[in-house]
Protein backbone atom coordinates (compact mmCIF):
# COMPACT_ATOMS: atom_id res chain seq x y z
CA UNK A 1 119.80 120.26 105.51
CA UNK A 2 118.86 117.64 103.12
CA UNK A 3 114.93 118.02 101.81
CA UNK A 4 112.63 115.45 103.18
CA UNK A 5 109.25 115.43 101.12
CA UNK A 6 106.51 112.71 100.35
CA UNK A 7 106.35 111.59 96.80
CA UNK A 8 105.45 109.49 94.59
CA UNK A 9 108.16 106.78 93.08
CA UNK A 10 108.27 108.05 89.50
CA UNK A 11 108.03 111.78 90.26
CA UNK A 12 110.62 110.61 92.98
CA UNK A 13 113.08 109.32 90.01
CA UNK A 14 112.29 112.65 87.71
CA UNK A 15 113.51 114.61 90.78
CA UNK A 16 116.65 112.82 91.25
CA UNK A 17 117.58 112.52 87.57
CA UNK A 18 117.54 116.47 87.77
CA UNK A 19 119.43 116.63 90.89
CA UNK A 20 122.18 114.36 89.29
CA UNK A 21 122.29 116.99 86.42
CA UNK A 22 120.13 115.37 84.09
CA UNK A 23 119.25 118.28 81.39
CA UNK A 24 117.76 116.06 78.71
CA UNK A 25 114.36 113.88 79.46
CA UNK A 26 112.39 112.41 76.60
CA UNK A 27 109.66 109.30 76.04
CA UNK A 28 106.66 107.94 75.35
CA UNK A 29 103.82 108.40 77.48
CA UNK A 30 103.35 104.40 79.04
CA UNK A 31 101.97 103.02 82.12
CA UNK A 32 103.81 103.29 85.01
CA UNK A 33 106.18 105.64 83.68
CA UNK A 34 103.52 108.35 82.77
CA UNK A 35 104.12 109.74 85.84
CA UNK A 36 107.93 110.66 85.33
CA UNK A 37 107.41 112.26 81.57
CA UNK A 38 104.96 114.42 83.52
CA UNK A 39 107.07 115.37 86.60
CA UNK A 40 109.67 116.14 84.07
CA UNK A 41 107.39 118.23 81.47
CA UNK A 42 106.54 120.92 84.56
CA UNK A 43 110.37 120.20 86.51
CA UNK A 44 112.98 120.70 83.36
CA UNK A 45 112.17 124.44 81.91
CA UNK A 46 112.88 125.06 85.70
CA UNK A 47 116.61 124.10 85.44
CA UNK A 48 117.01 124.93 81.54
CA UNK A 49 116.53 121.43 80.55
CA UNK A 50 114.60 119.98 77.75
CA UNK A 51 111.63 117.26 78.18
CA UNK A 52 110.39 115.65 74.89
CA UNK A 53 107.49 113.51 74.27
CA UNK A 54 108.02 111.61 71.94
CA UNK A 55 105.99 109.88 69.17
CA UNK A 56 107.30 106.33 70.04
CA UNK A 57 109.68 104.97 72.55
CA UNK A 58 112.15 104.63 69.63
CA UNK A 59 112.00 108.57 68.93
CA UNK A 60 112.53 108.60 72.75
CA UNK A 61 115.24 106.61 73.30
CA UNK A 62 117.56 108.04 69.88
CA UNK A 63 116.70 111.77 71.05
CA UNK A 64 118.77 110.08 74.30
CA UNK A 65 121.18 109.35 72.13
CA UNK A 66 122.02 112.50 70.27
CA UNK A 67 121.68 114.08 74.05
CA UNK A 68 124.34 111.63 75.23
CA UNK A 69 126.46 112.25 72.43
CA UNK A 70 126.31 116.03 73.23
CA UNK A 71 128.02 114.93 76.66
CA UNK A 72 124.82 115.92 78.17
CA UNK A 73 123.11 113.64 80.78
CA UNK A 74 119.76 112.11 79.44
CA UNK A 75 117.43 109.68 80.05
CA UNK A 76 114.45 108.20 79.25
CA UNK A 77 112.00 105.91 80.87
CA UNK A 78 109.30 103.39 79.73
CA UNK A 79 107.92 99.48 80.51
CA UNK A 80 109.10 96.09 79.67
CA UNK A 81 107.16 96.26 76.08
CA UNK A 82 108.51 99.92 75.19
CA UNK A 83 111.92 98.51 75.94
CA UNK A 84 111.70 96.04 73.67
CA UNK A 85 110.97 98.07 70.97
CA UNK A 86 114.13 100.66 71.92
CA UNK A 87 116.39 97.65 72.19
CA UNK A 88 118.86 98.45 68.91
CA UNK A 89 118.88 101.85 70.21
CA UNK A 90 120.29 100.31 73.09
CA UNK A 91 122.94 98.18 71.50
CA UNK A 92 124.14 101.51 69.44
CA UNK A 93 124.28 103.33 73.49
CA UNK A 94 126.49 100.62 74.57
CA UNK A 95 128.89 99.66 71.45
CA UNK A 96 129.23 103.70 71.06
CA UNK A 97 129.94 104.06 74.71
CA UNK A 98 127.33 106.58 75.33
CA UNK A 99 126.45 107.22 78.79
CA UNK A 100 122.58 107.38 79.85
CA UNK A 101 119.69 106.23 81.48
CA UNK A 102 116.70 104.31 81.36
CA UNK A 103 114.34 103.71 83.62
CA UNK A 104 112.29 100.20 83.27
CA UNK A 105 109.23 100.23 85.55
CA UNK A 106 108.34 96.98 84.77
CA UNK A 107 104.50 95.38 84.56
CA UNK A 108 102.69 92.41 84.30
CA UNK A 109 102.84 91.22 80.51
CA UNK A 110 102.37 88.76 78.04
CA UNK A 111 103.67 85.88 80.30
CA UNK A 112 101.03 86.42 82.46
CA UNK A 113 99.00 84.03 80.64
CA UNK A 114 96.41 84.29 78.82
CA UNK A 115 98.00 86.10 75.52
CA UNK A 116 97.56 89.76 77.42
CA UNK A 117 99.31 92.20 76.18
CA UNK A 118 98.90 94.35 79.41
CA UNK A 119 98.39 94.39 82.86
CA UNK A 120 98.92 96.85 85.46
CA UNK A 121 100.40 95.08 87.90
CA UNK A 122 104.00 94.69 89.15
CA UNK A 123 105.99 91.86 87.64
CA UNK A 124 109.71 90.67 87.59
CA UNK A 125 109.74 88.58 83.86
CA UNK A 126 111.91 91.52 82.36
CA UNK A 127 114.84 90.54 84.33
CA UNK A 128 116.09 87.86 81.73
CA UNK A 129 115.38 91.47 78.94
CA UNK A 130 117.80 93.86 81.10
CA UNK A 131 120.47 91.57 82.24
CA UNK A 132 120.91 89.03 79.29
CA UNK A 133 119.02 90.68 76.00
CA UNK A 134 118.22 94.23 75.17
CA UNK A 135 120.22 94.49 71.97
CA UNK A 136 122.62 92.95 70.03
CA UNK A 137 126.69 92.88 69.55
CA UNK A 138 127.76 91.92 73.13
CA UNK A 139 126.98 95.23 75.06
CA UNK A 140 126.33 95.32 78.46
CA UNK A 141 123.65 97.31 80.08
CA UNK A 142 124.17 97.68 84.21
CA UNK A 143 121.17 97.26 85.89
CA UNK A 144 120.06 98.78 89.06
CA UNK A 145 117.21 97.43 91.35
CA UNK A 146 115.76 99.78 94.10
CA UNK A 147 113.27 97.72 96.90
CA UNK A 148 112.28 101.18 97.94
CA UNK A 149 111.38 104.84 96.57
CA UNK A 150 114.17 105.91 98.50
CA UNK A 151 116.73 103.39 97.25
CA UNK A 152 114.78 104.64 93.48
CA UNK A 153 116.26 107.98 94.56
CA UNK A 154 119.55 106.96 95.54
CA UNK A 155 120.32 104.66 92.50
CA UNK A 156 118.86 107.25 89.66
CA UNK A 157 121.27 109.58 91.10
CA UNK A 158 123.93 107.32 91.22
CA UNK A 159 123.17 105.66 87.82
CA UNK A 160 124.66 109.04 86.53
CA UNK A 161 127.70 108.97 87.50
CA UNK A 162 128.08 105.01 86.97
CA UNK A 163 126.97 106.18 83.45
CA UNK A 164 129.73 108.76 82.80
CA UNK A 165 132.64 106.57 84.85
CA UNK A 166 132.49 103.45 82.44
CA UNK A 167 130.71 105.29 79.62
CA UNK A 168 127.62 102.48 79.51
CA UNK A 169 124.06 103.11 79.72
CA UNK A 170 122.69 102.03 83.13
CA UNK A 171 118.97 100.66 83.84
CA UNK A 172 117.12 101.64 86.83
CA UNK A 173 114.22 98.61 86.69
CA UNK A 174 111.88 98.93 88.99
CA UNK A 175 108.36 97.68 89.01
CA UNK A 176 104.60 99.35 88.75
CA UNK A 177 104.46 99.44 92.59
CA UNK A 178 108.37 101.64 92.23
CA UNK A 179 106.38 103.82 90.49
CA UNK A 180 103.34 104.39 92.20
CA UNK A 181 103.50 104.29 95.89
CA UNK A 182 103.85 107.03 97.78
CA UNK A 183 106.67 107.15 100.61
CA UNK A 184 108.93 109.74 102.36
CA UNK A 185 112.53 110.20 100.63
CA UNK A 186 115.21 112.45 101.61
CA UNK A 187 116.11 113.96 98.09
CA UNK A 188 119.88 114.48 97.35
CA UNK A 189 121.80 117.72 96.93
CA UNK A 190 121.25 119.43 93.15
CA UNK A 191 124.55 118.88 91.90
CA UNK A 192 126.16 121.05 89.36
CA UNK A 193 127.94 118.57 86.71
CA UNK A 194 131.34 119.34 85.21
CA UNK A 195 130.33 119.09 81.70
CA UNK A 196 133.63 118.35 80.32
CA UNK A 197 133.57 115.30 78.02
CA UNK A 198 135.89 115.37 75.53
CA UNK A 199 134.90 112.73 73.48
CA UNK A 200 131.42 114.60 72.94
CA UNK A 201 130.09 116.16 69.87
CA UNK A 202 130.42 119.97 70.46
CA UNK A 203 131.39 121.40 67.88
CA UNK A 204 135.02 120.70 66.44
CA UNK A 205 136.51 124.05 66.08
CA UNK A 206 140.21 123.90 66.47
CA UNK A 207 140.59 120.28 66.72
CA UNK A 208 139.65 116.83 64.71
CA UNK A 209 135.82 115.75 64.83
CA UNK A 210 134.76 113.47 67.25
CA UNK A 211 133.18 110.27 65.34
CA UNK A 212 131.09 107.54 67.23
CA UNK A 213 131.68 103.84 65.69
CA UNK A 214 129.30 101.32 66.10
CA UNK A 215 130.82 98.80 64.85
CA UNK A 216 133.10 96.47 67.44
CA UNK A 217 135.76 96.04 65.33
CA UNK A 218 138.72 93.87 67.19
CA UNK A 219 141.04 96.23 69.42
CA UNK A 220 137.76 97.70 70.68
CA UNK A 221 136.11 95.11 70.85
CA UNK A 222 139.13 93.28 74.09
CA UNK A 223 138.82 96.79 75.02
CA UNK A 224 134.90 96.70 75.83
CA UNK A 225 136.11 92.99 77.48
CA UNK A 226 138.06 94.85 79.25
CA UNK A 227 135.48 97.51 80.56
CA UNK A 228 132.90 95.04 81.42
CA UNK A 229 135.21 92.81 83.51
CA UNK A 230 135.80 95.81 85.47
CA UNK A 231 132.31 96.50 85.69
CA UNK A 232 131.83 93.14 87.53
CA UNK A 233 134.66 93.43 89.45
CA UNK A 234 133.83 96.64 90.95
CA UNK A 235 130.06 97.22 90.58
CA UNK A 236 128.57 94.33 92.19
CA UNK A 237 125.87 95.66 95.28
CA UNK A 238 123.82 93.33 97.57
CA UNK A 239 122.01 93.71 100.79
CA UNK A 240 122.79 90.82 102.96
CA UNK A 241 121.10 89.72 106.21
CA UNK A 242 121.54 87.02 109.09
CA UNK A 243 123.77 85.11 106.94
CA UNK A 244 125.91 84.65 110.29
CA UNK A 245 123.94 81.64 111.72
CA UNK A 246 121.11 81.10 108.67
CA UNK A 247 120.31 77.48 107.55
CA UNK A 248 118.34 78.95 104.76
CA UNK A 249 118.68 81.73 102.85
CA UNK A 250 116.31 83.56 100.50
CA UNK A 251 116.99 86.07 97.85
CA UNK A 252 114.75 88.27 96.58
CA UNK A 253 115.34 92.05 94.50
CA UNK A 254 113.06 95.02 94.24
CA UNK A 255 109.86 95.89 95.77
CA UNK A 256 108.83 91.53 96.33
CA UNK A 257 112.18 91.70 98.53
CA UNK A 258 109.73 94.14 101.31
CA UNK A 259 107.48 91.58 102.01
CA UNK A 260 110.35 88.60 101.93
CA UNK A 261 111.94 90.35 104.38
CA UNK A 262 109.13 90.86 106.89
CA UNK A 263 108.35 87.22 106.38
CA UNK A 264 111.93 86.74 107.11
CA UNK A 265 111.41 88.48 110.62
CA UNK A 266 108.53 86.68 111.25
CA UNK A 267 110.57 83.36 111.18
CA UNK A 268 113.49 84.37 112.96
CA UNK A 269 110.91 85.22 115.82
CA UNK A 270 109.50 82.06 115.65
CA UNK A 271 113.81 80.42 116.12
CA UNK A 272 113.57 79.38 112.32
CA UNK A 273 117.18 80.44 111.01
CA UNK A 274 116.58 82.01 107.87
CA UNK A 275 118.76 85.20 105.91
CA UNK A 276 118.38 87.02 102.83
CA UNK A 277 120.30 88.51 100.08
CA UNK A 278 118.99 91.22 98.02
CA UNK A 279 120.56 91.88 94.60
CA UNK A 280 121.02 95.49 94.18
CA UNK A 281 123.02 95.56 91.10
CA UNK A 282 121.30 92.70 88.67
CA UNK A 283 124.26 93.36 86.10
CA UNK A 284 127.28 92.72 87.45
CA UNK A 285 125.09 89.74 89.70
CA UNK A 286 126.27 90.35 93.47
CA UNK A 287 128.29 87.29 92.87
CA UNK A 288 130.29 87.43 95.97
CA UNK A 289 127.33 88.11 98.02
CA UNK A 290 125.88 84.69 97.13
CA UNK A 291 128.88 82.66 97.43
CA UNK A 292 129.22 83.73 101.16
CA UNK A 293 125.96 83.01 101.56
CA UNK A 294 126.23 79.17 100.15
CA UNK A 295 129.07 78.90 102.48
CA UNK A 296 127.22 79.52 105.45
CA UNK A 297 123.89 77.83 104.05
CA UNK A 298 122.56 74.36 103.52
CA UNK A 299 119.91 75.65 100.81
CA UNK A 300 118.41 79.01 99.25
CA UNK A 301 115.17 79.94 98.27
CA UNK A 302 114.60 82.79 95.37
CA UNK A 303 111.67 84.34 95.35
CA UNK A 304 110.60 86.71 92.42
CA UNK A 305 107.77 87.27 90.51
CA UNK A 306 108.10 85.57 87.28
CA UNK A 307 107.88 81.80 86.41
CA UNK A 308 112.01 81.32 87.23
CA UNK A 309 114.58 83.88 85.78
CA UNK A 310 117.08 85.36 88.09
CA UNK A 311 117.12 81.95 89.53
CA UNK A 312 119.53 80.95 87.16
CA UNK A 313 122.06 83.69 88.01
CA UNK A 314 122.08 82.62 91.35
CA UNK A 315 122.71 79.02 90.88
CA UNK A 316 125.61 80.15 88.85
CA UNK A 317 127.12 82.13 91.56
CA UNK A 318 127.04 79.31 93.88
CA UNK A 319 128.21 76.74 91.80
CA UNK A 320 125.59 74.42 92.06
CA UNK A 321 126.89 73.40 95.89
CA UNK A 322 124.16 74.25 97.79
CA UNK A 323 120.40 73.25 96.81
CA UNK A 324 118.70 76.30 95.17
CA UNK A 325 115.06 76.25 94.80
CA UNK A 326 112.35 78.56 93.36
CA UNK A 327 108.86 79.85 95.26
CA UNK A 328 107.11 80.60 92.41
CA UNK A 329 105.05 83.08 91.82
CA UNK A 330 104.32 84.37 88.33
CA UNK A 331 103.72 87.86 89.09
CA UNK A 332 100.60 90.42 89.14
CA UNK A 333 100.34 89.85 93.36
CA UNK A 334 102.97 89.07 95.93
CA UNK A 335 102.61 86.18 98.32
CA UNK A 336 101.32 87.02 101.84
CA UNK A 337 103.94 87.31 104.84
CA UNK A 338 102.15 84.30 106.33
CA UNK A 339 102.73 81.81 103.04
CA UNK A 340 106.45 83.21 102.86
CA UNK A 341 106.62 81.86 106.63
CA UNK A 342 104.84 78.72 105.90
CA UNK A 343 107.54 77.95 102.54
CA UNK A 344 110.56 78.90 105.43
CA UNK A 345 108.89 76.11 107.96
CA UNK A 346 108.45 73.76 104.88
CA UNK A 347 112.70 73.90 104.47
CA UNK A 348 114.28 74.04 108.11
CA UNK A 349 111.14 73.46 110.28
């Protein structure tokens, strides 16, 4: 019988990164992701595994990389600001086809206004960092987006295996509330992982030495084009709802999506005919998701909490034939069910 516990959403993601075989867990100690660096300090000597903290989230994220190149599964885990200082690290995971993880619990930041450098409060403004930036020479990071501690769960442990299929680093990005909340998950089976890469750098007895290039020289680099259109073809994941008979539709990801959804409810109970979509996968965009959805629509809605950024992914998708419009809300707080209901009446009312 699969184990039911209550957790909390990082200790939640430590657990499942272990269960997916993750044997290698190092970063530096930030807010929200404190709380998975020490999960994973008590949880790793348990399954002979090695947790690191490191002196910066650069030390973090390279120790990653030497794990990864080991054919080991690793990951590390840090905030919208730490990932911006791990970002060439990240290019060098992703031109060198190293598979890993890294978890981006993201927080209210400098475009909160104001010039602050912090704030502890859940924000969506590093969407335009994971799905568009993060490094340089081309790479691709996919990018997963839980709306629950139980979809956090589900994705870490499938972020593994995404990892070691395309050999790309994957992003779980979350938000402070991801990490912090406490909720009831049904935790996955421990899975023992078939630790046969041969590409890794184990030792070269018998055989040439395995080299990782960095550089994308030509052949590899139609061969990453290559990799990355499969990515999208394959990899896209949305949660769609009512899109049967909506007039509106609104599209939300992570943790804001909750209270969208609820709000959603409340409209459809007051005859307003209104669906969602919920990007799961941010990189590849659910693509196909949203063009069904601007068949069947007359306008969408995005909601997210930053001043306008995944907007611009979904007007793509739908090819500019339906209206798409933004609720804005810069982050820190999410609207109230009753103002989401209120925006709905102000479209199709």
């Amino acid at each position: 019988m699969a184990d039911r516990v209550l957790i909390q959403g990082g200790e939640a993601i430590g657990e499942a990164a272990v269960r997916a075989g993750c044997r290698f867990y190092s970063a530096y100690p930030i807010t929200p992701s404190l709380e998975i660096l020490e999960y994973m300090v008590n949880r790793m000597p348990e399954v002979d595994g090695v947790c690191v903290q490191a002196e910066t989230e650069i030390g973090g994220v390279n120790m990653v990389a030497g794990a990864a190149a080991s054919g080991h599964r690793a990951m590390t885990a840090s905030s919208g600001l730490g990932i911006s200082l791990m970002t060439e690290t990240l290019s060098h995971l992703g031109d060198m086809e190293l598979p890993s993880v890294i978890v981006n619990l993201a927080r209210i930041g400098l475009h909160a206004g104001g010039g602050d450098l912090v704030g502890f409060a859940p924000s969506q403004a590093d969407y335009f960092q994971a799905t568009k930036g993060g490094g340089h020479g081309g790479f691709r990071l996919m990018v997963l987006a839980p709306g629950s501690v139980q979809e956090a769960v589900d994705l870490t442990y499938t972020a593994f295996d995404l990892a070691d299929q395309y050999r790309n680093p994957v992003m779980i990005m979350g938000d402070f509330l991801t990490s912090q909340m406490m909720a009831p998950v049904v935790l996955p089976e421990m899975r023992e992982v078939n630790g046969n890469k041969p590409w890794a750098v184990t030792g070269c007895r018998g055989r040439e030495p395995n080299h990782f290039i960095g550089v994308i020289y030509e052949d590899k680099q139609n061969y990453m084009l290559e990799k990355y259109k499969s990515i999208k073809e394959n990899e896209q994941r949305a949660e769609s709802l009512y899109l049967h008979d909506s007039e509106l539709i609104m599209v939300a990801f992570g943790s804001v999506s909750r209270v969208v959804r609820e709000a959603i409810e409340e409209a459809r109970n007051q005859g307003l005919k209104v669906g969602l979509v919920r990007p799961i996968s941010l990189w590849p965009f659910p693509v196909q998701a949203m063009k069904e959805a601007a068949a069947r629509a007359s306008s969408i809605l995005v909601l997210e909490l930053s001043q306008g950024q995944m907007i611009e992914d979904v007007a793509l998708a739908v090819e500019h034939k339906v209206p798409v419009e933004l609720y804005e809300r810069a982050g820190g707080t999410w609207p109230r069910t009753s103002e989401i209901v209120q925006a709905i009446k102000g479209k199709i009312g």
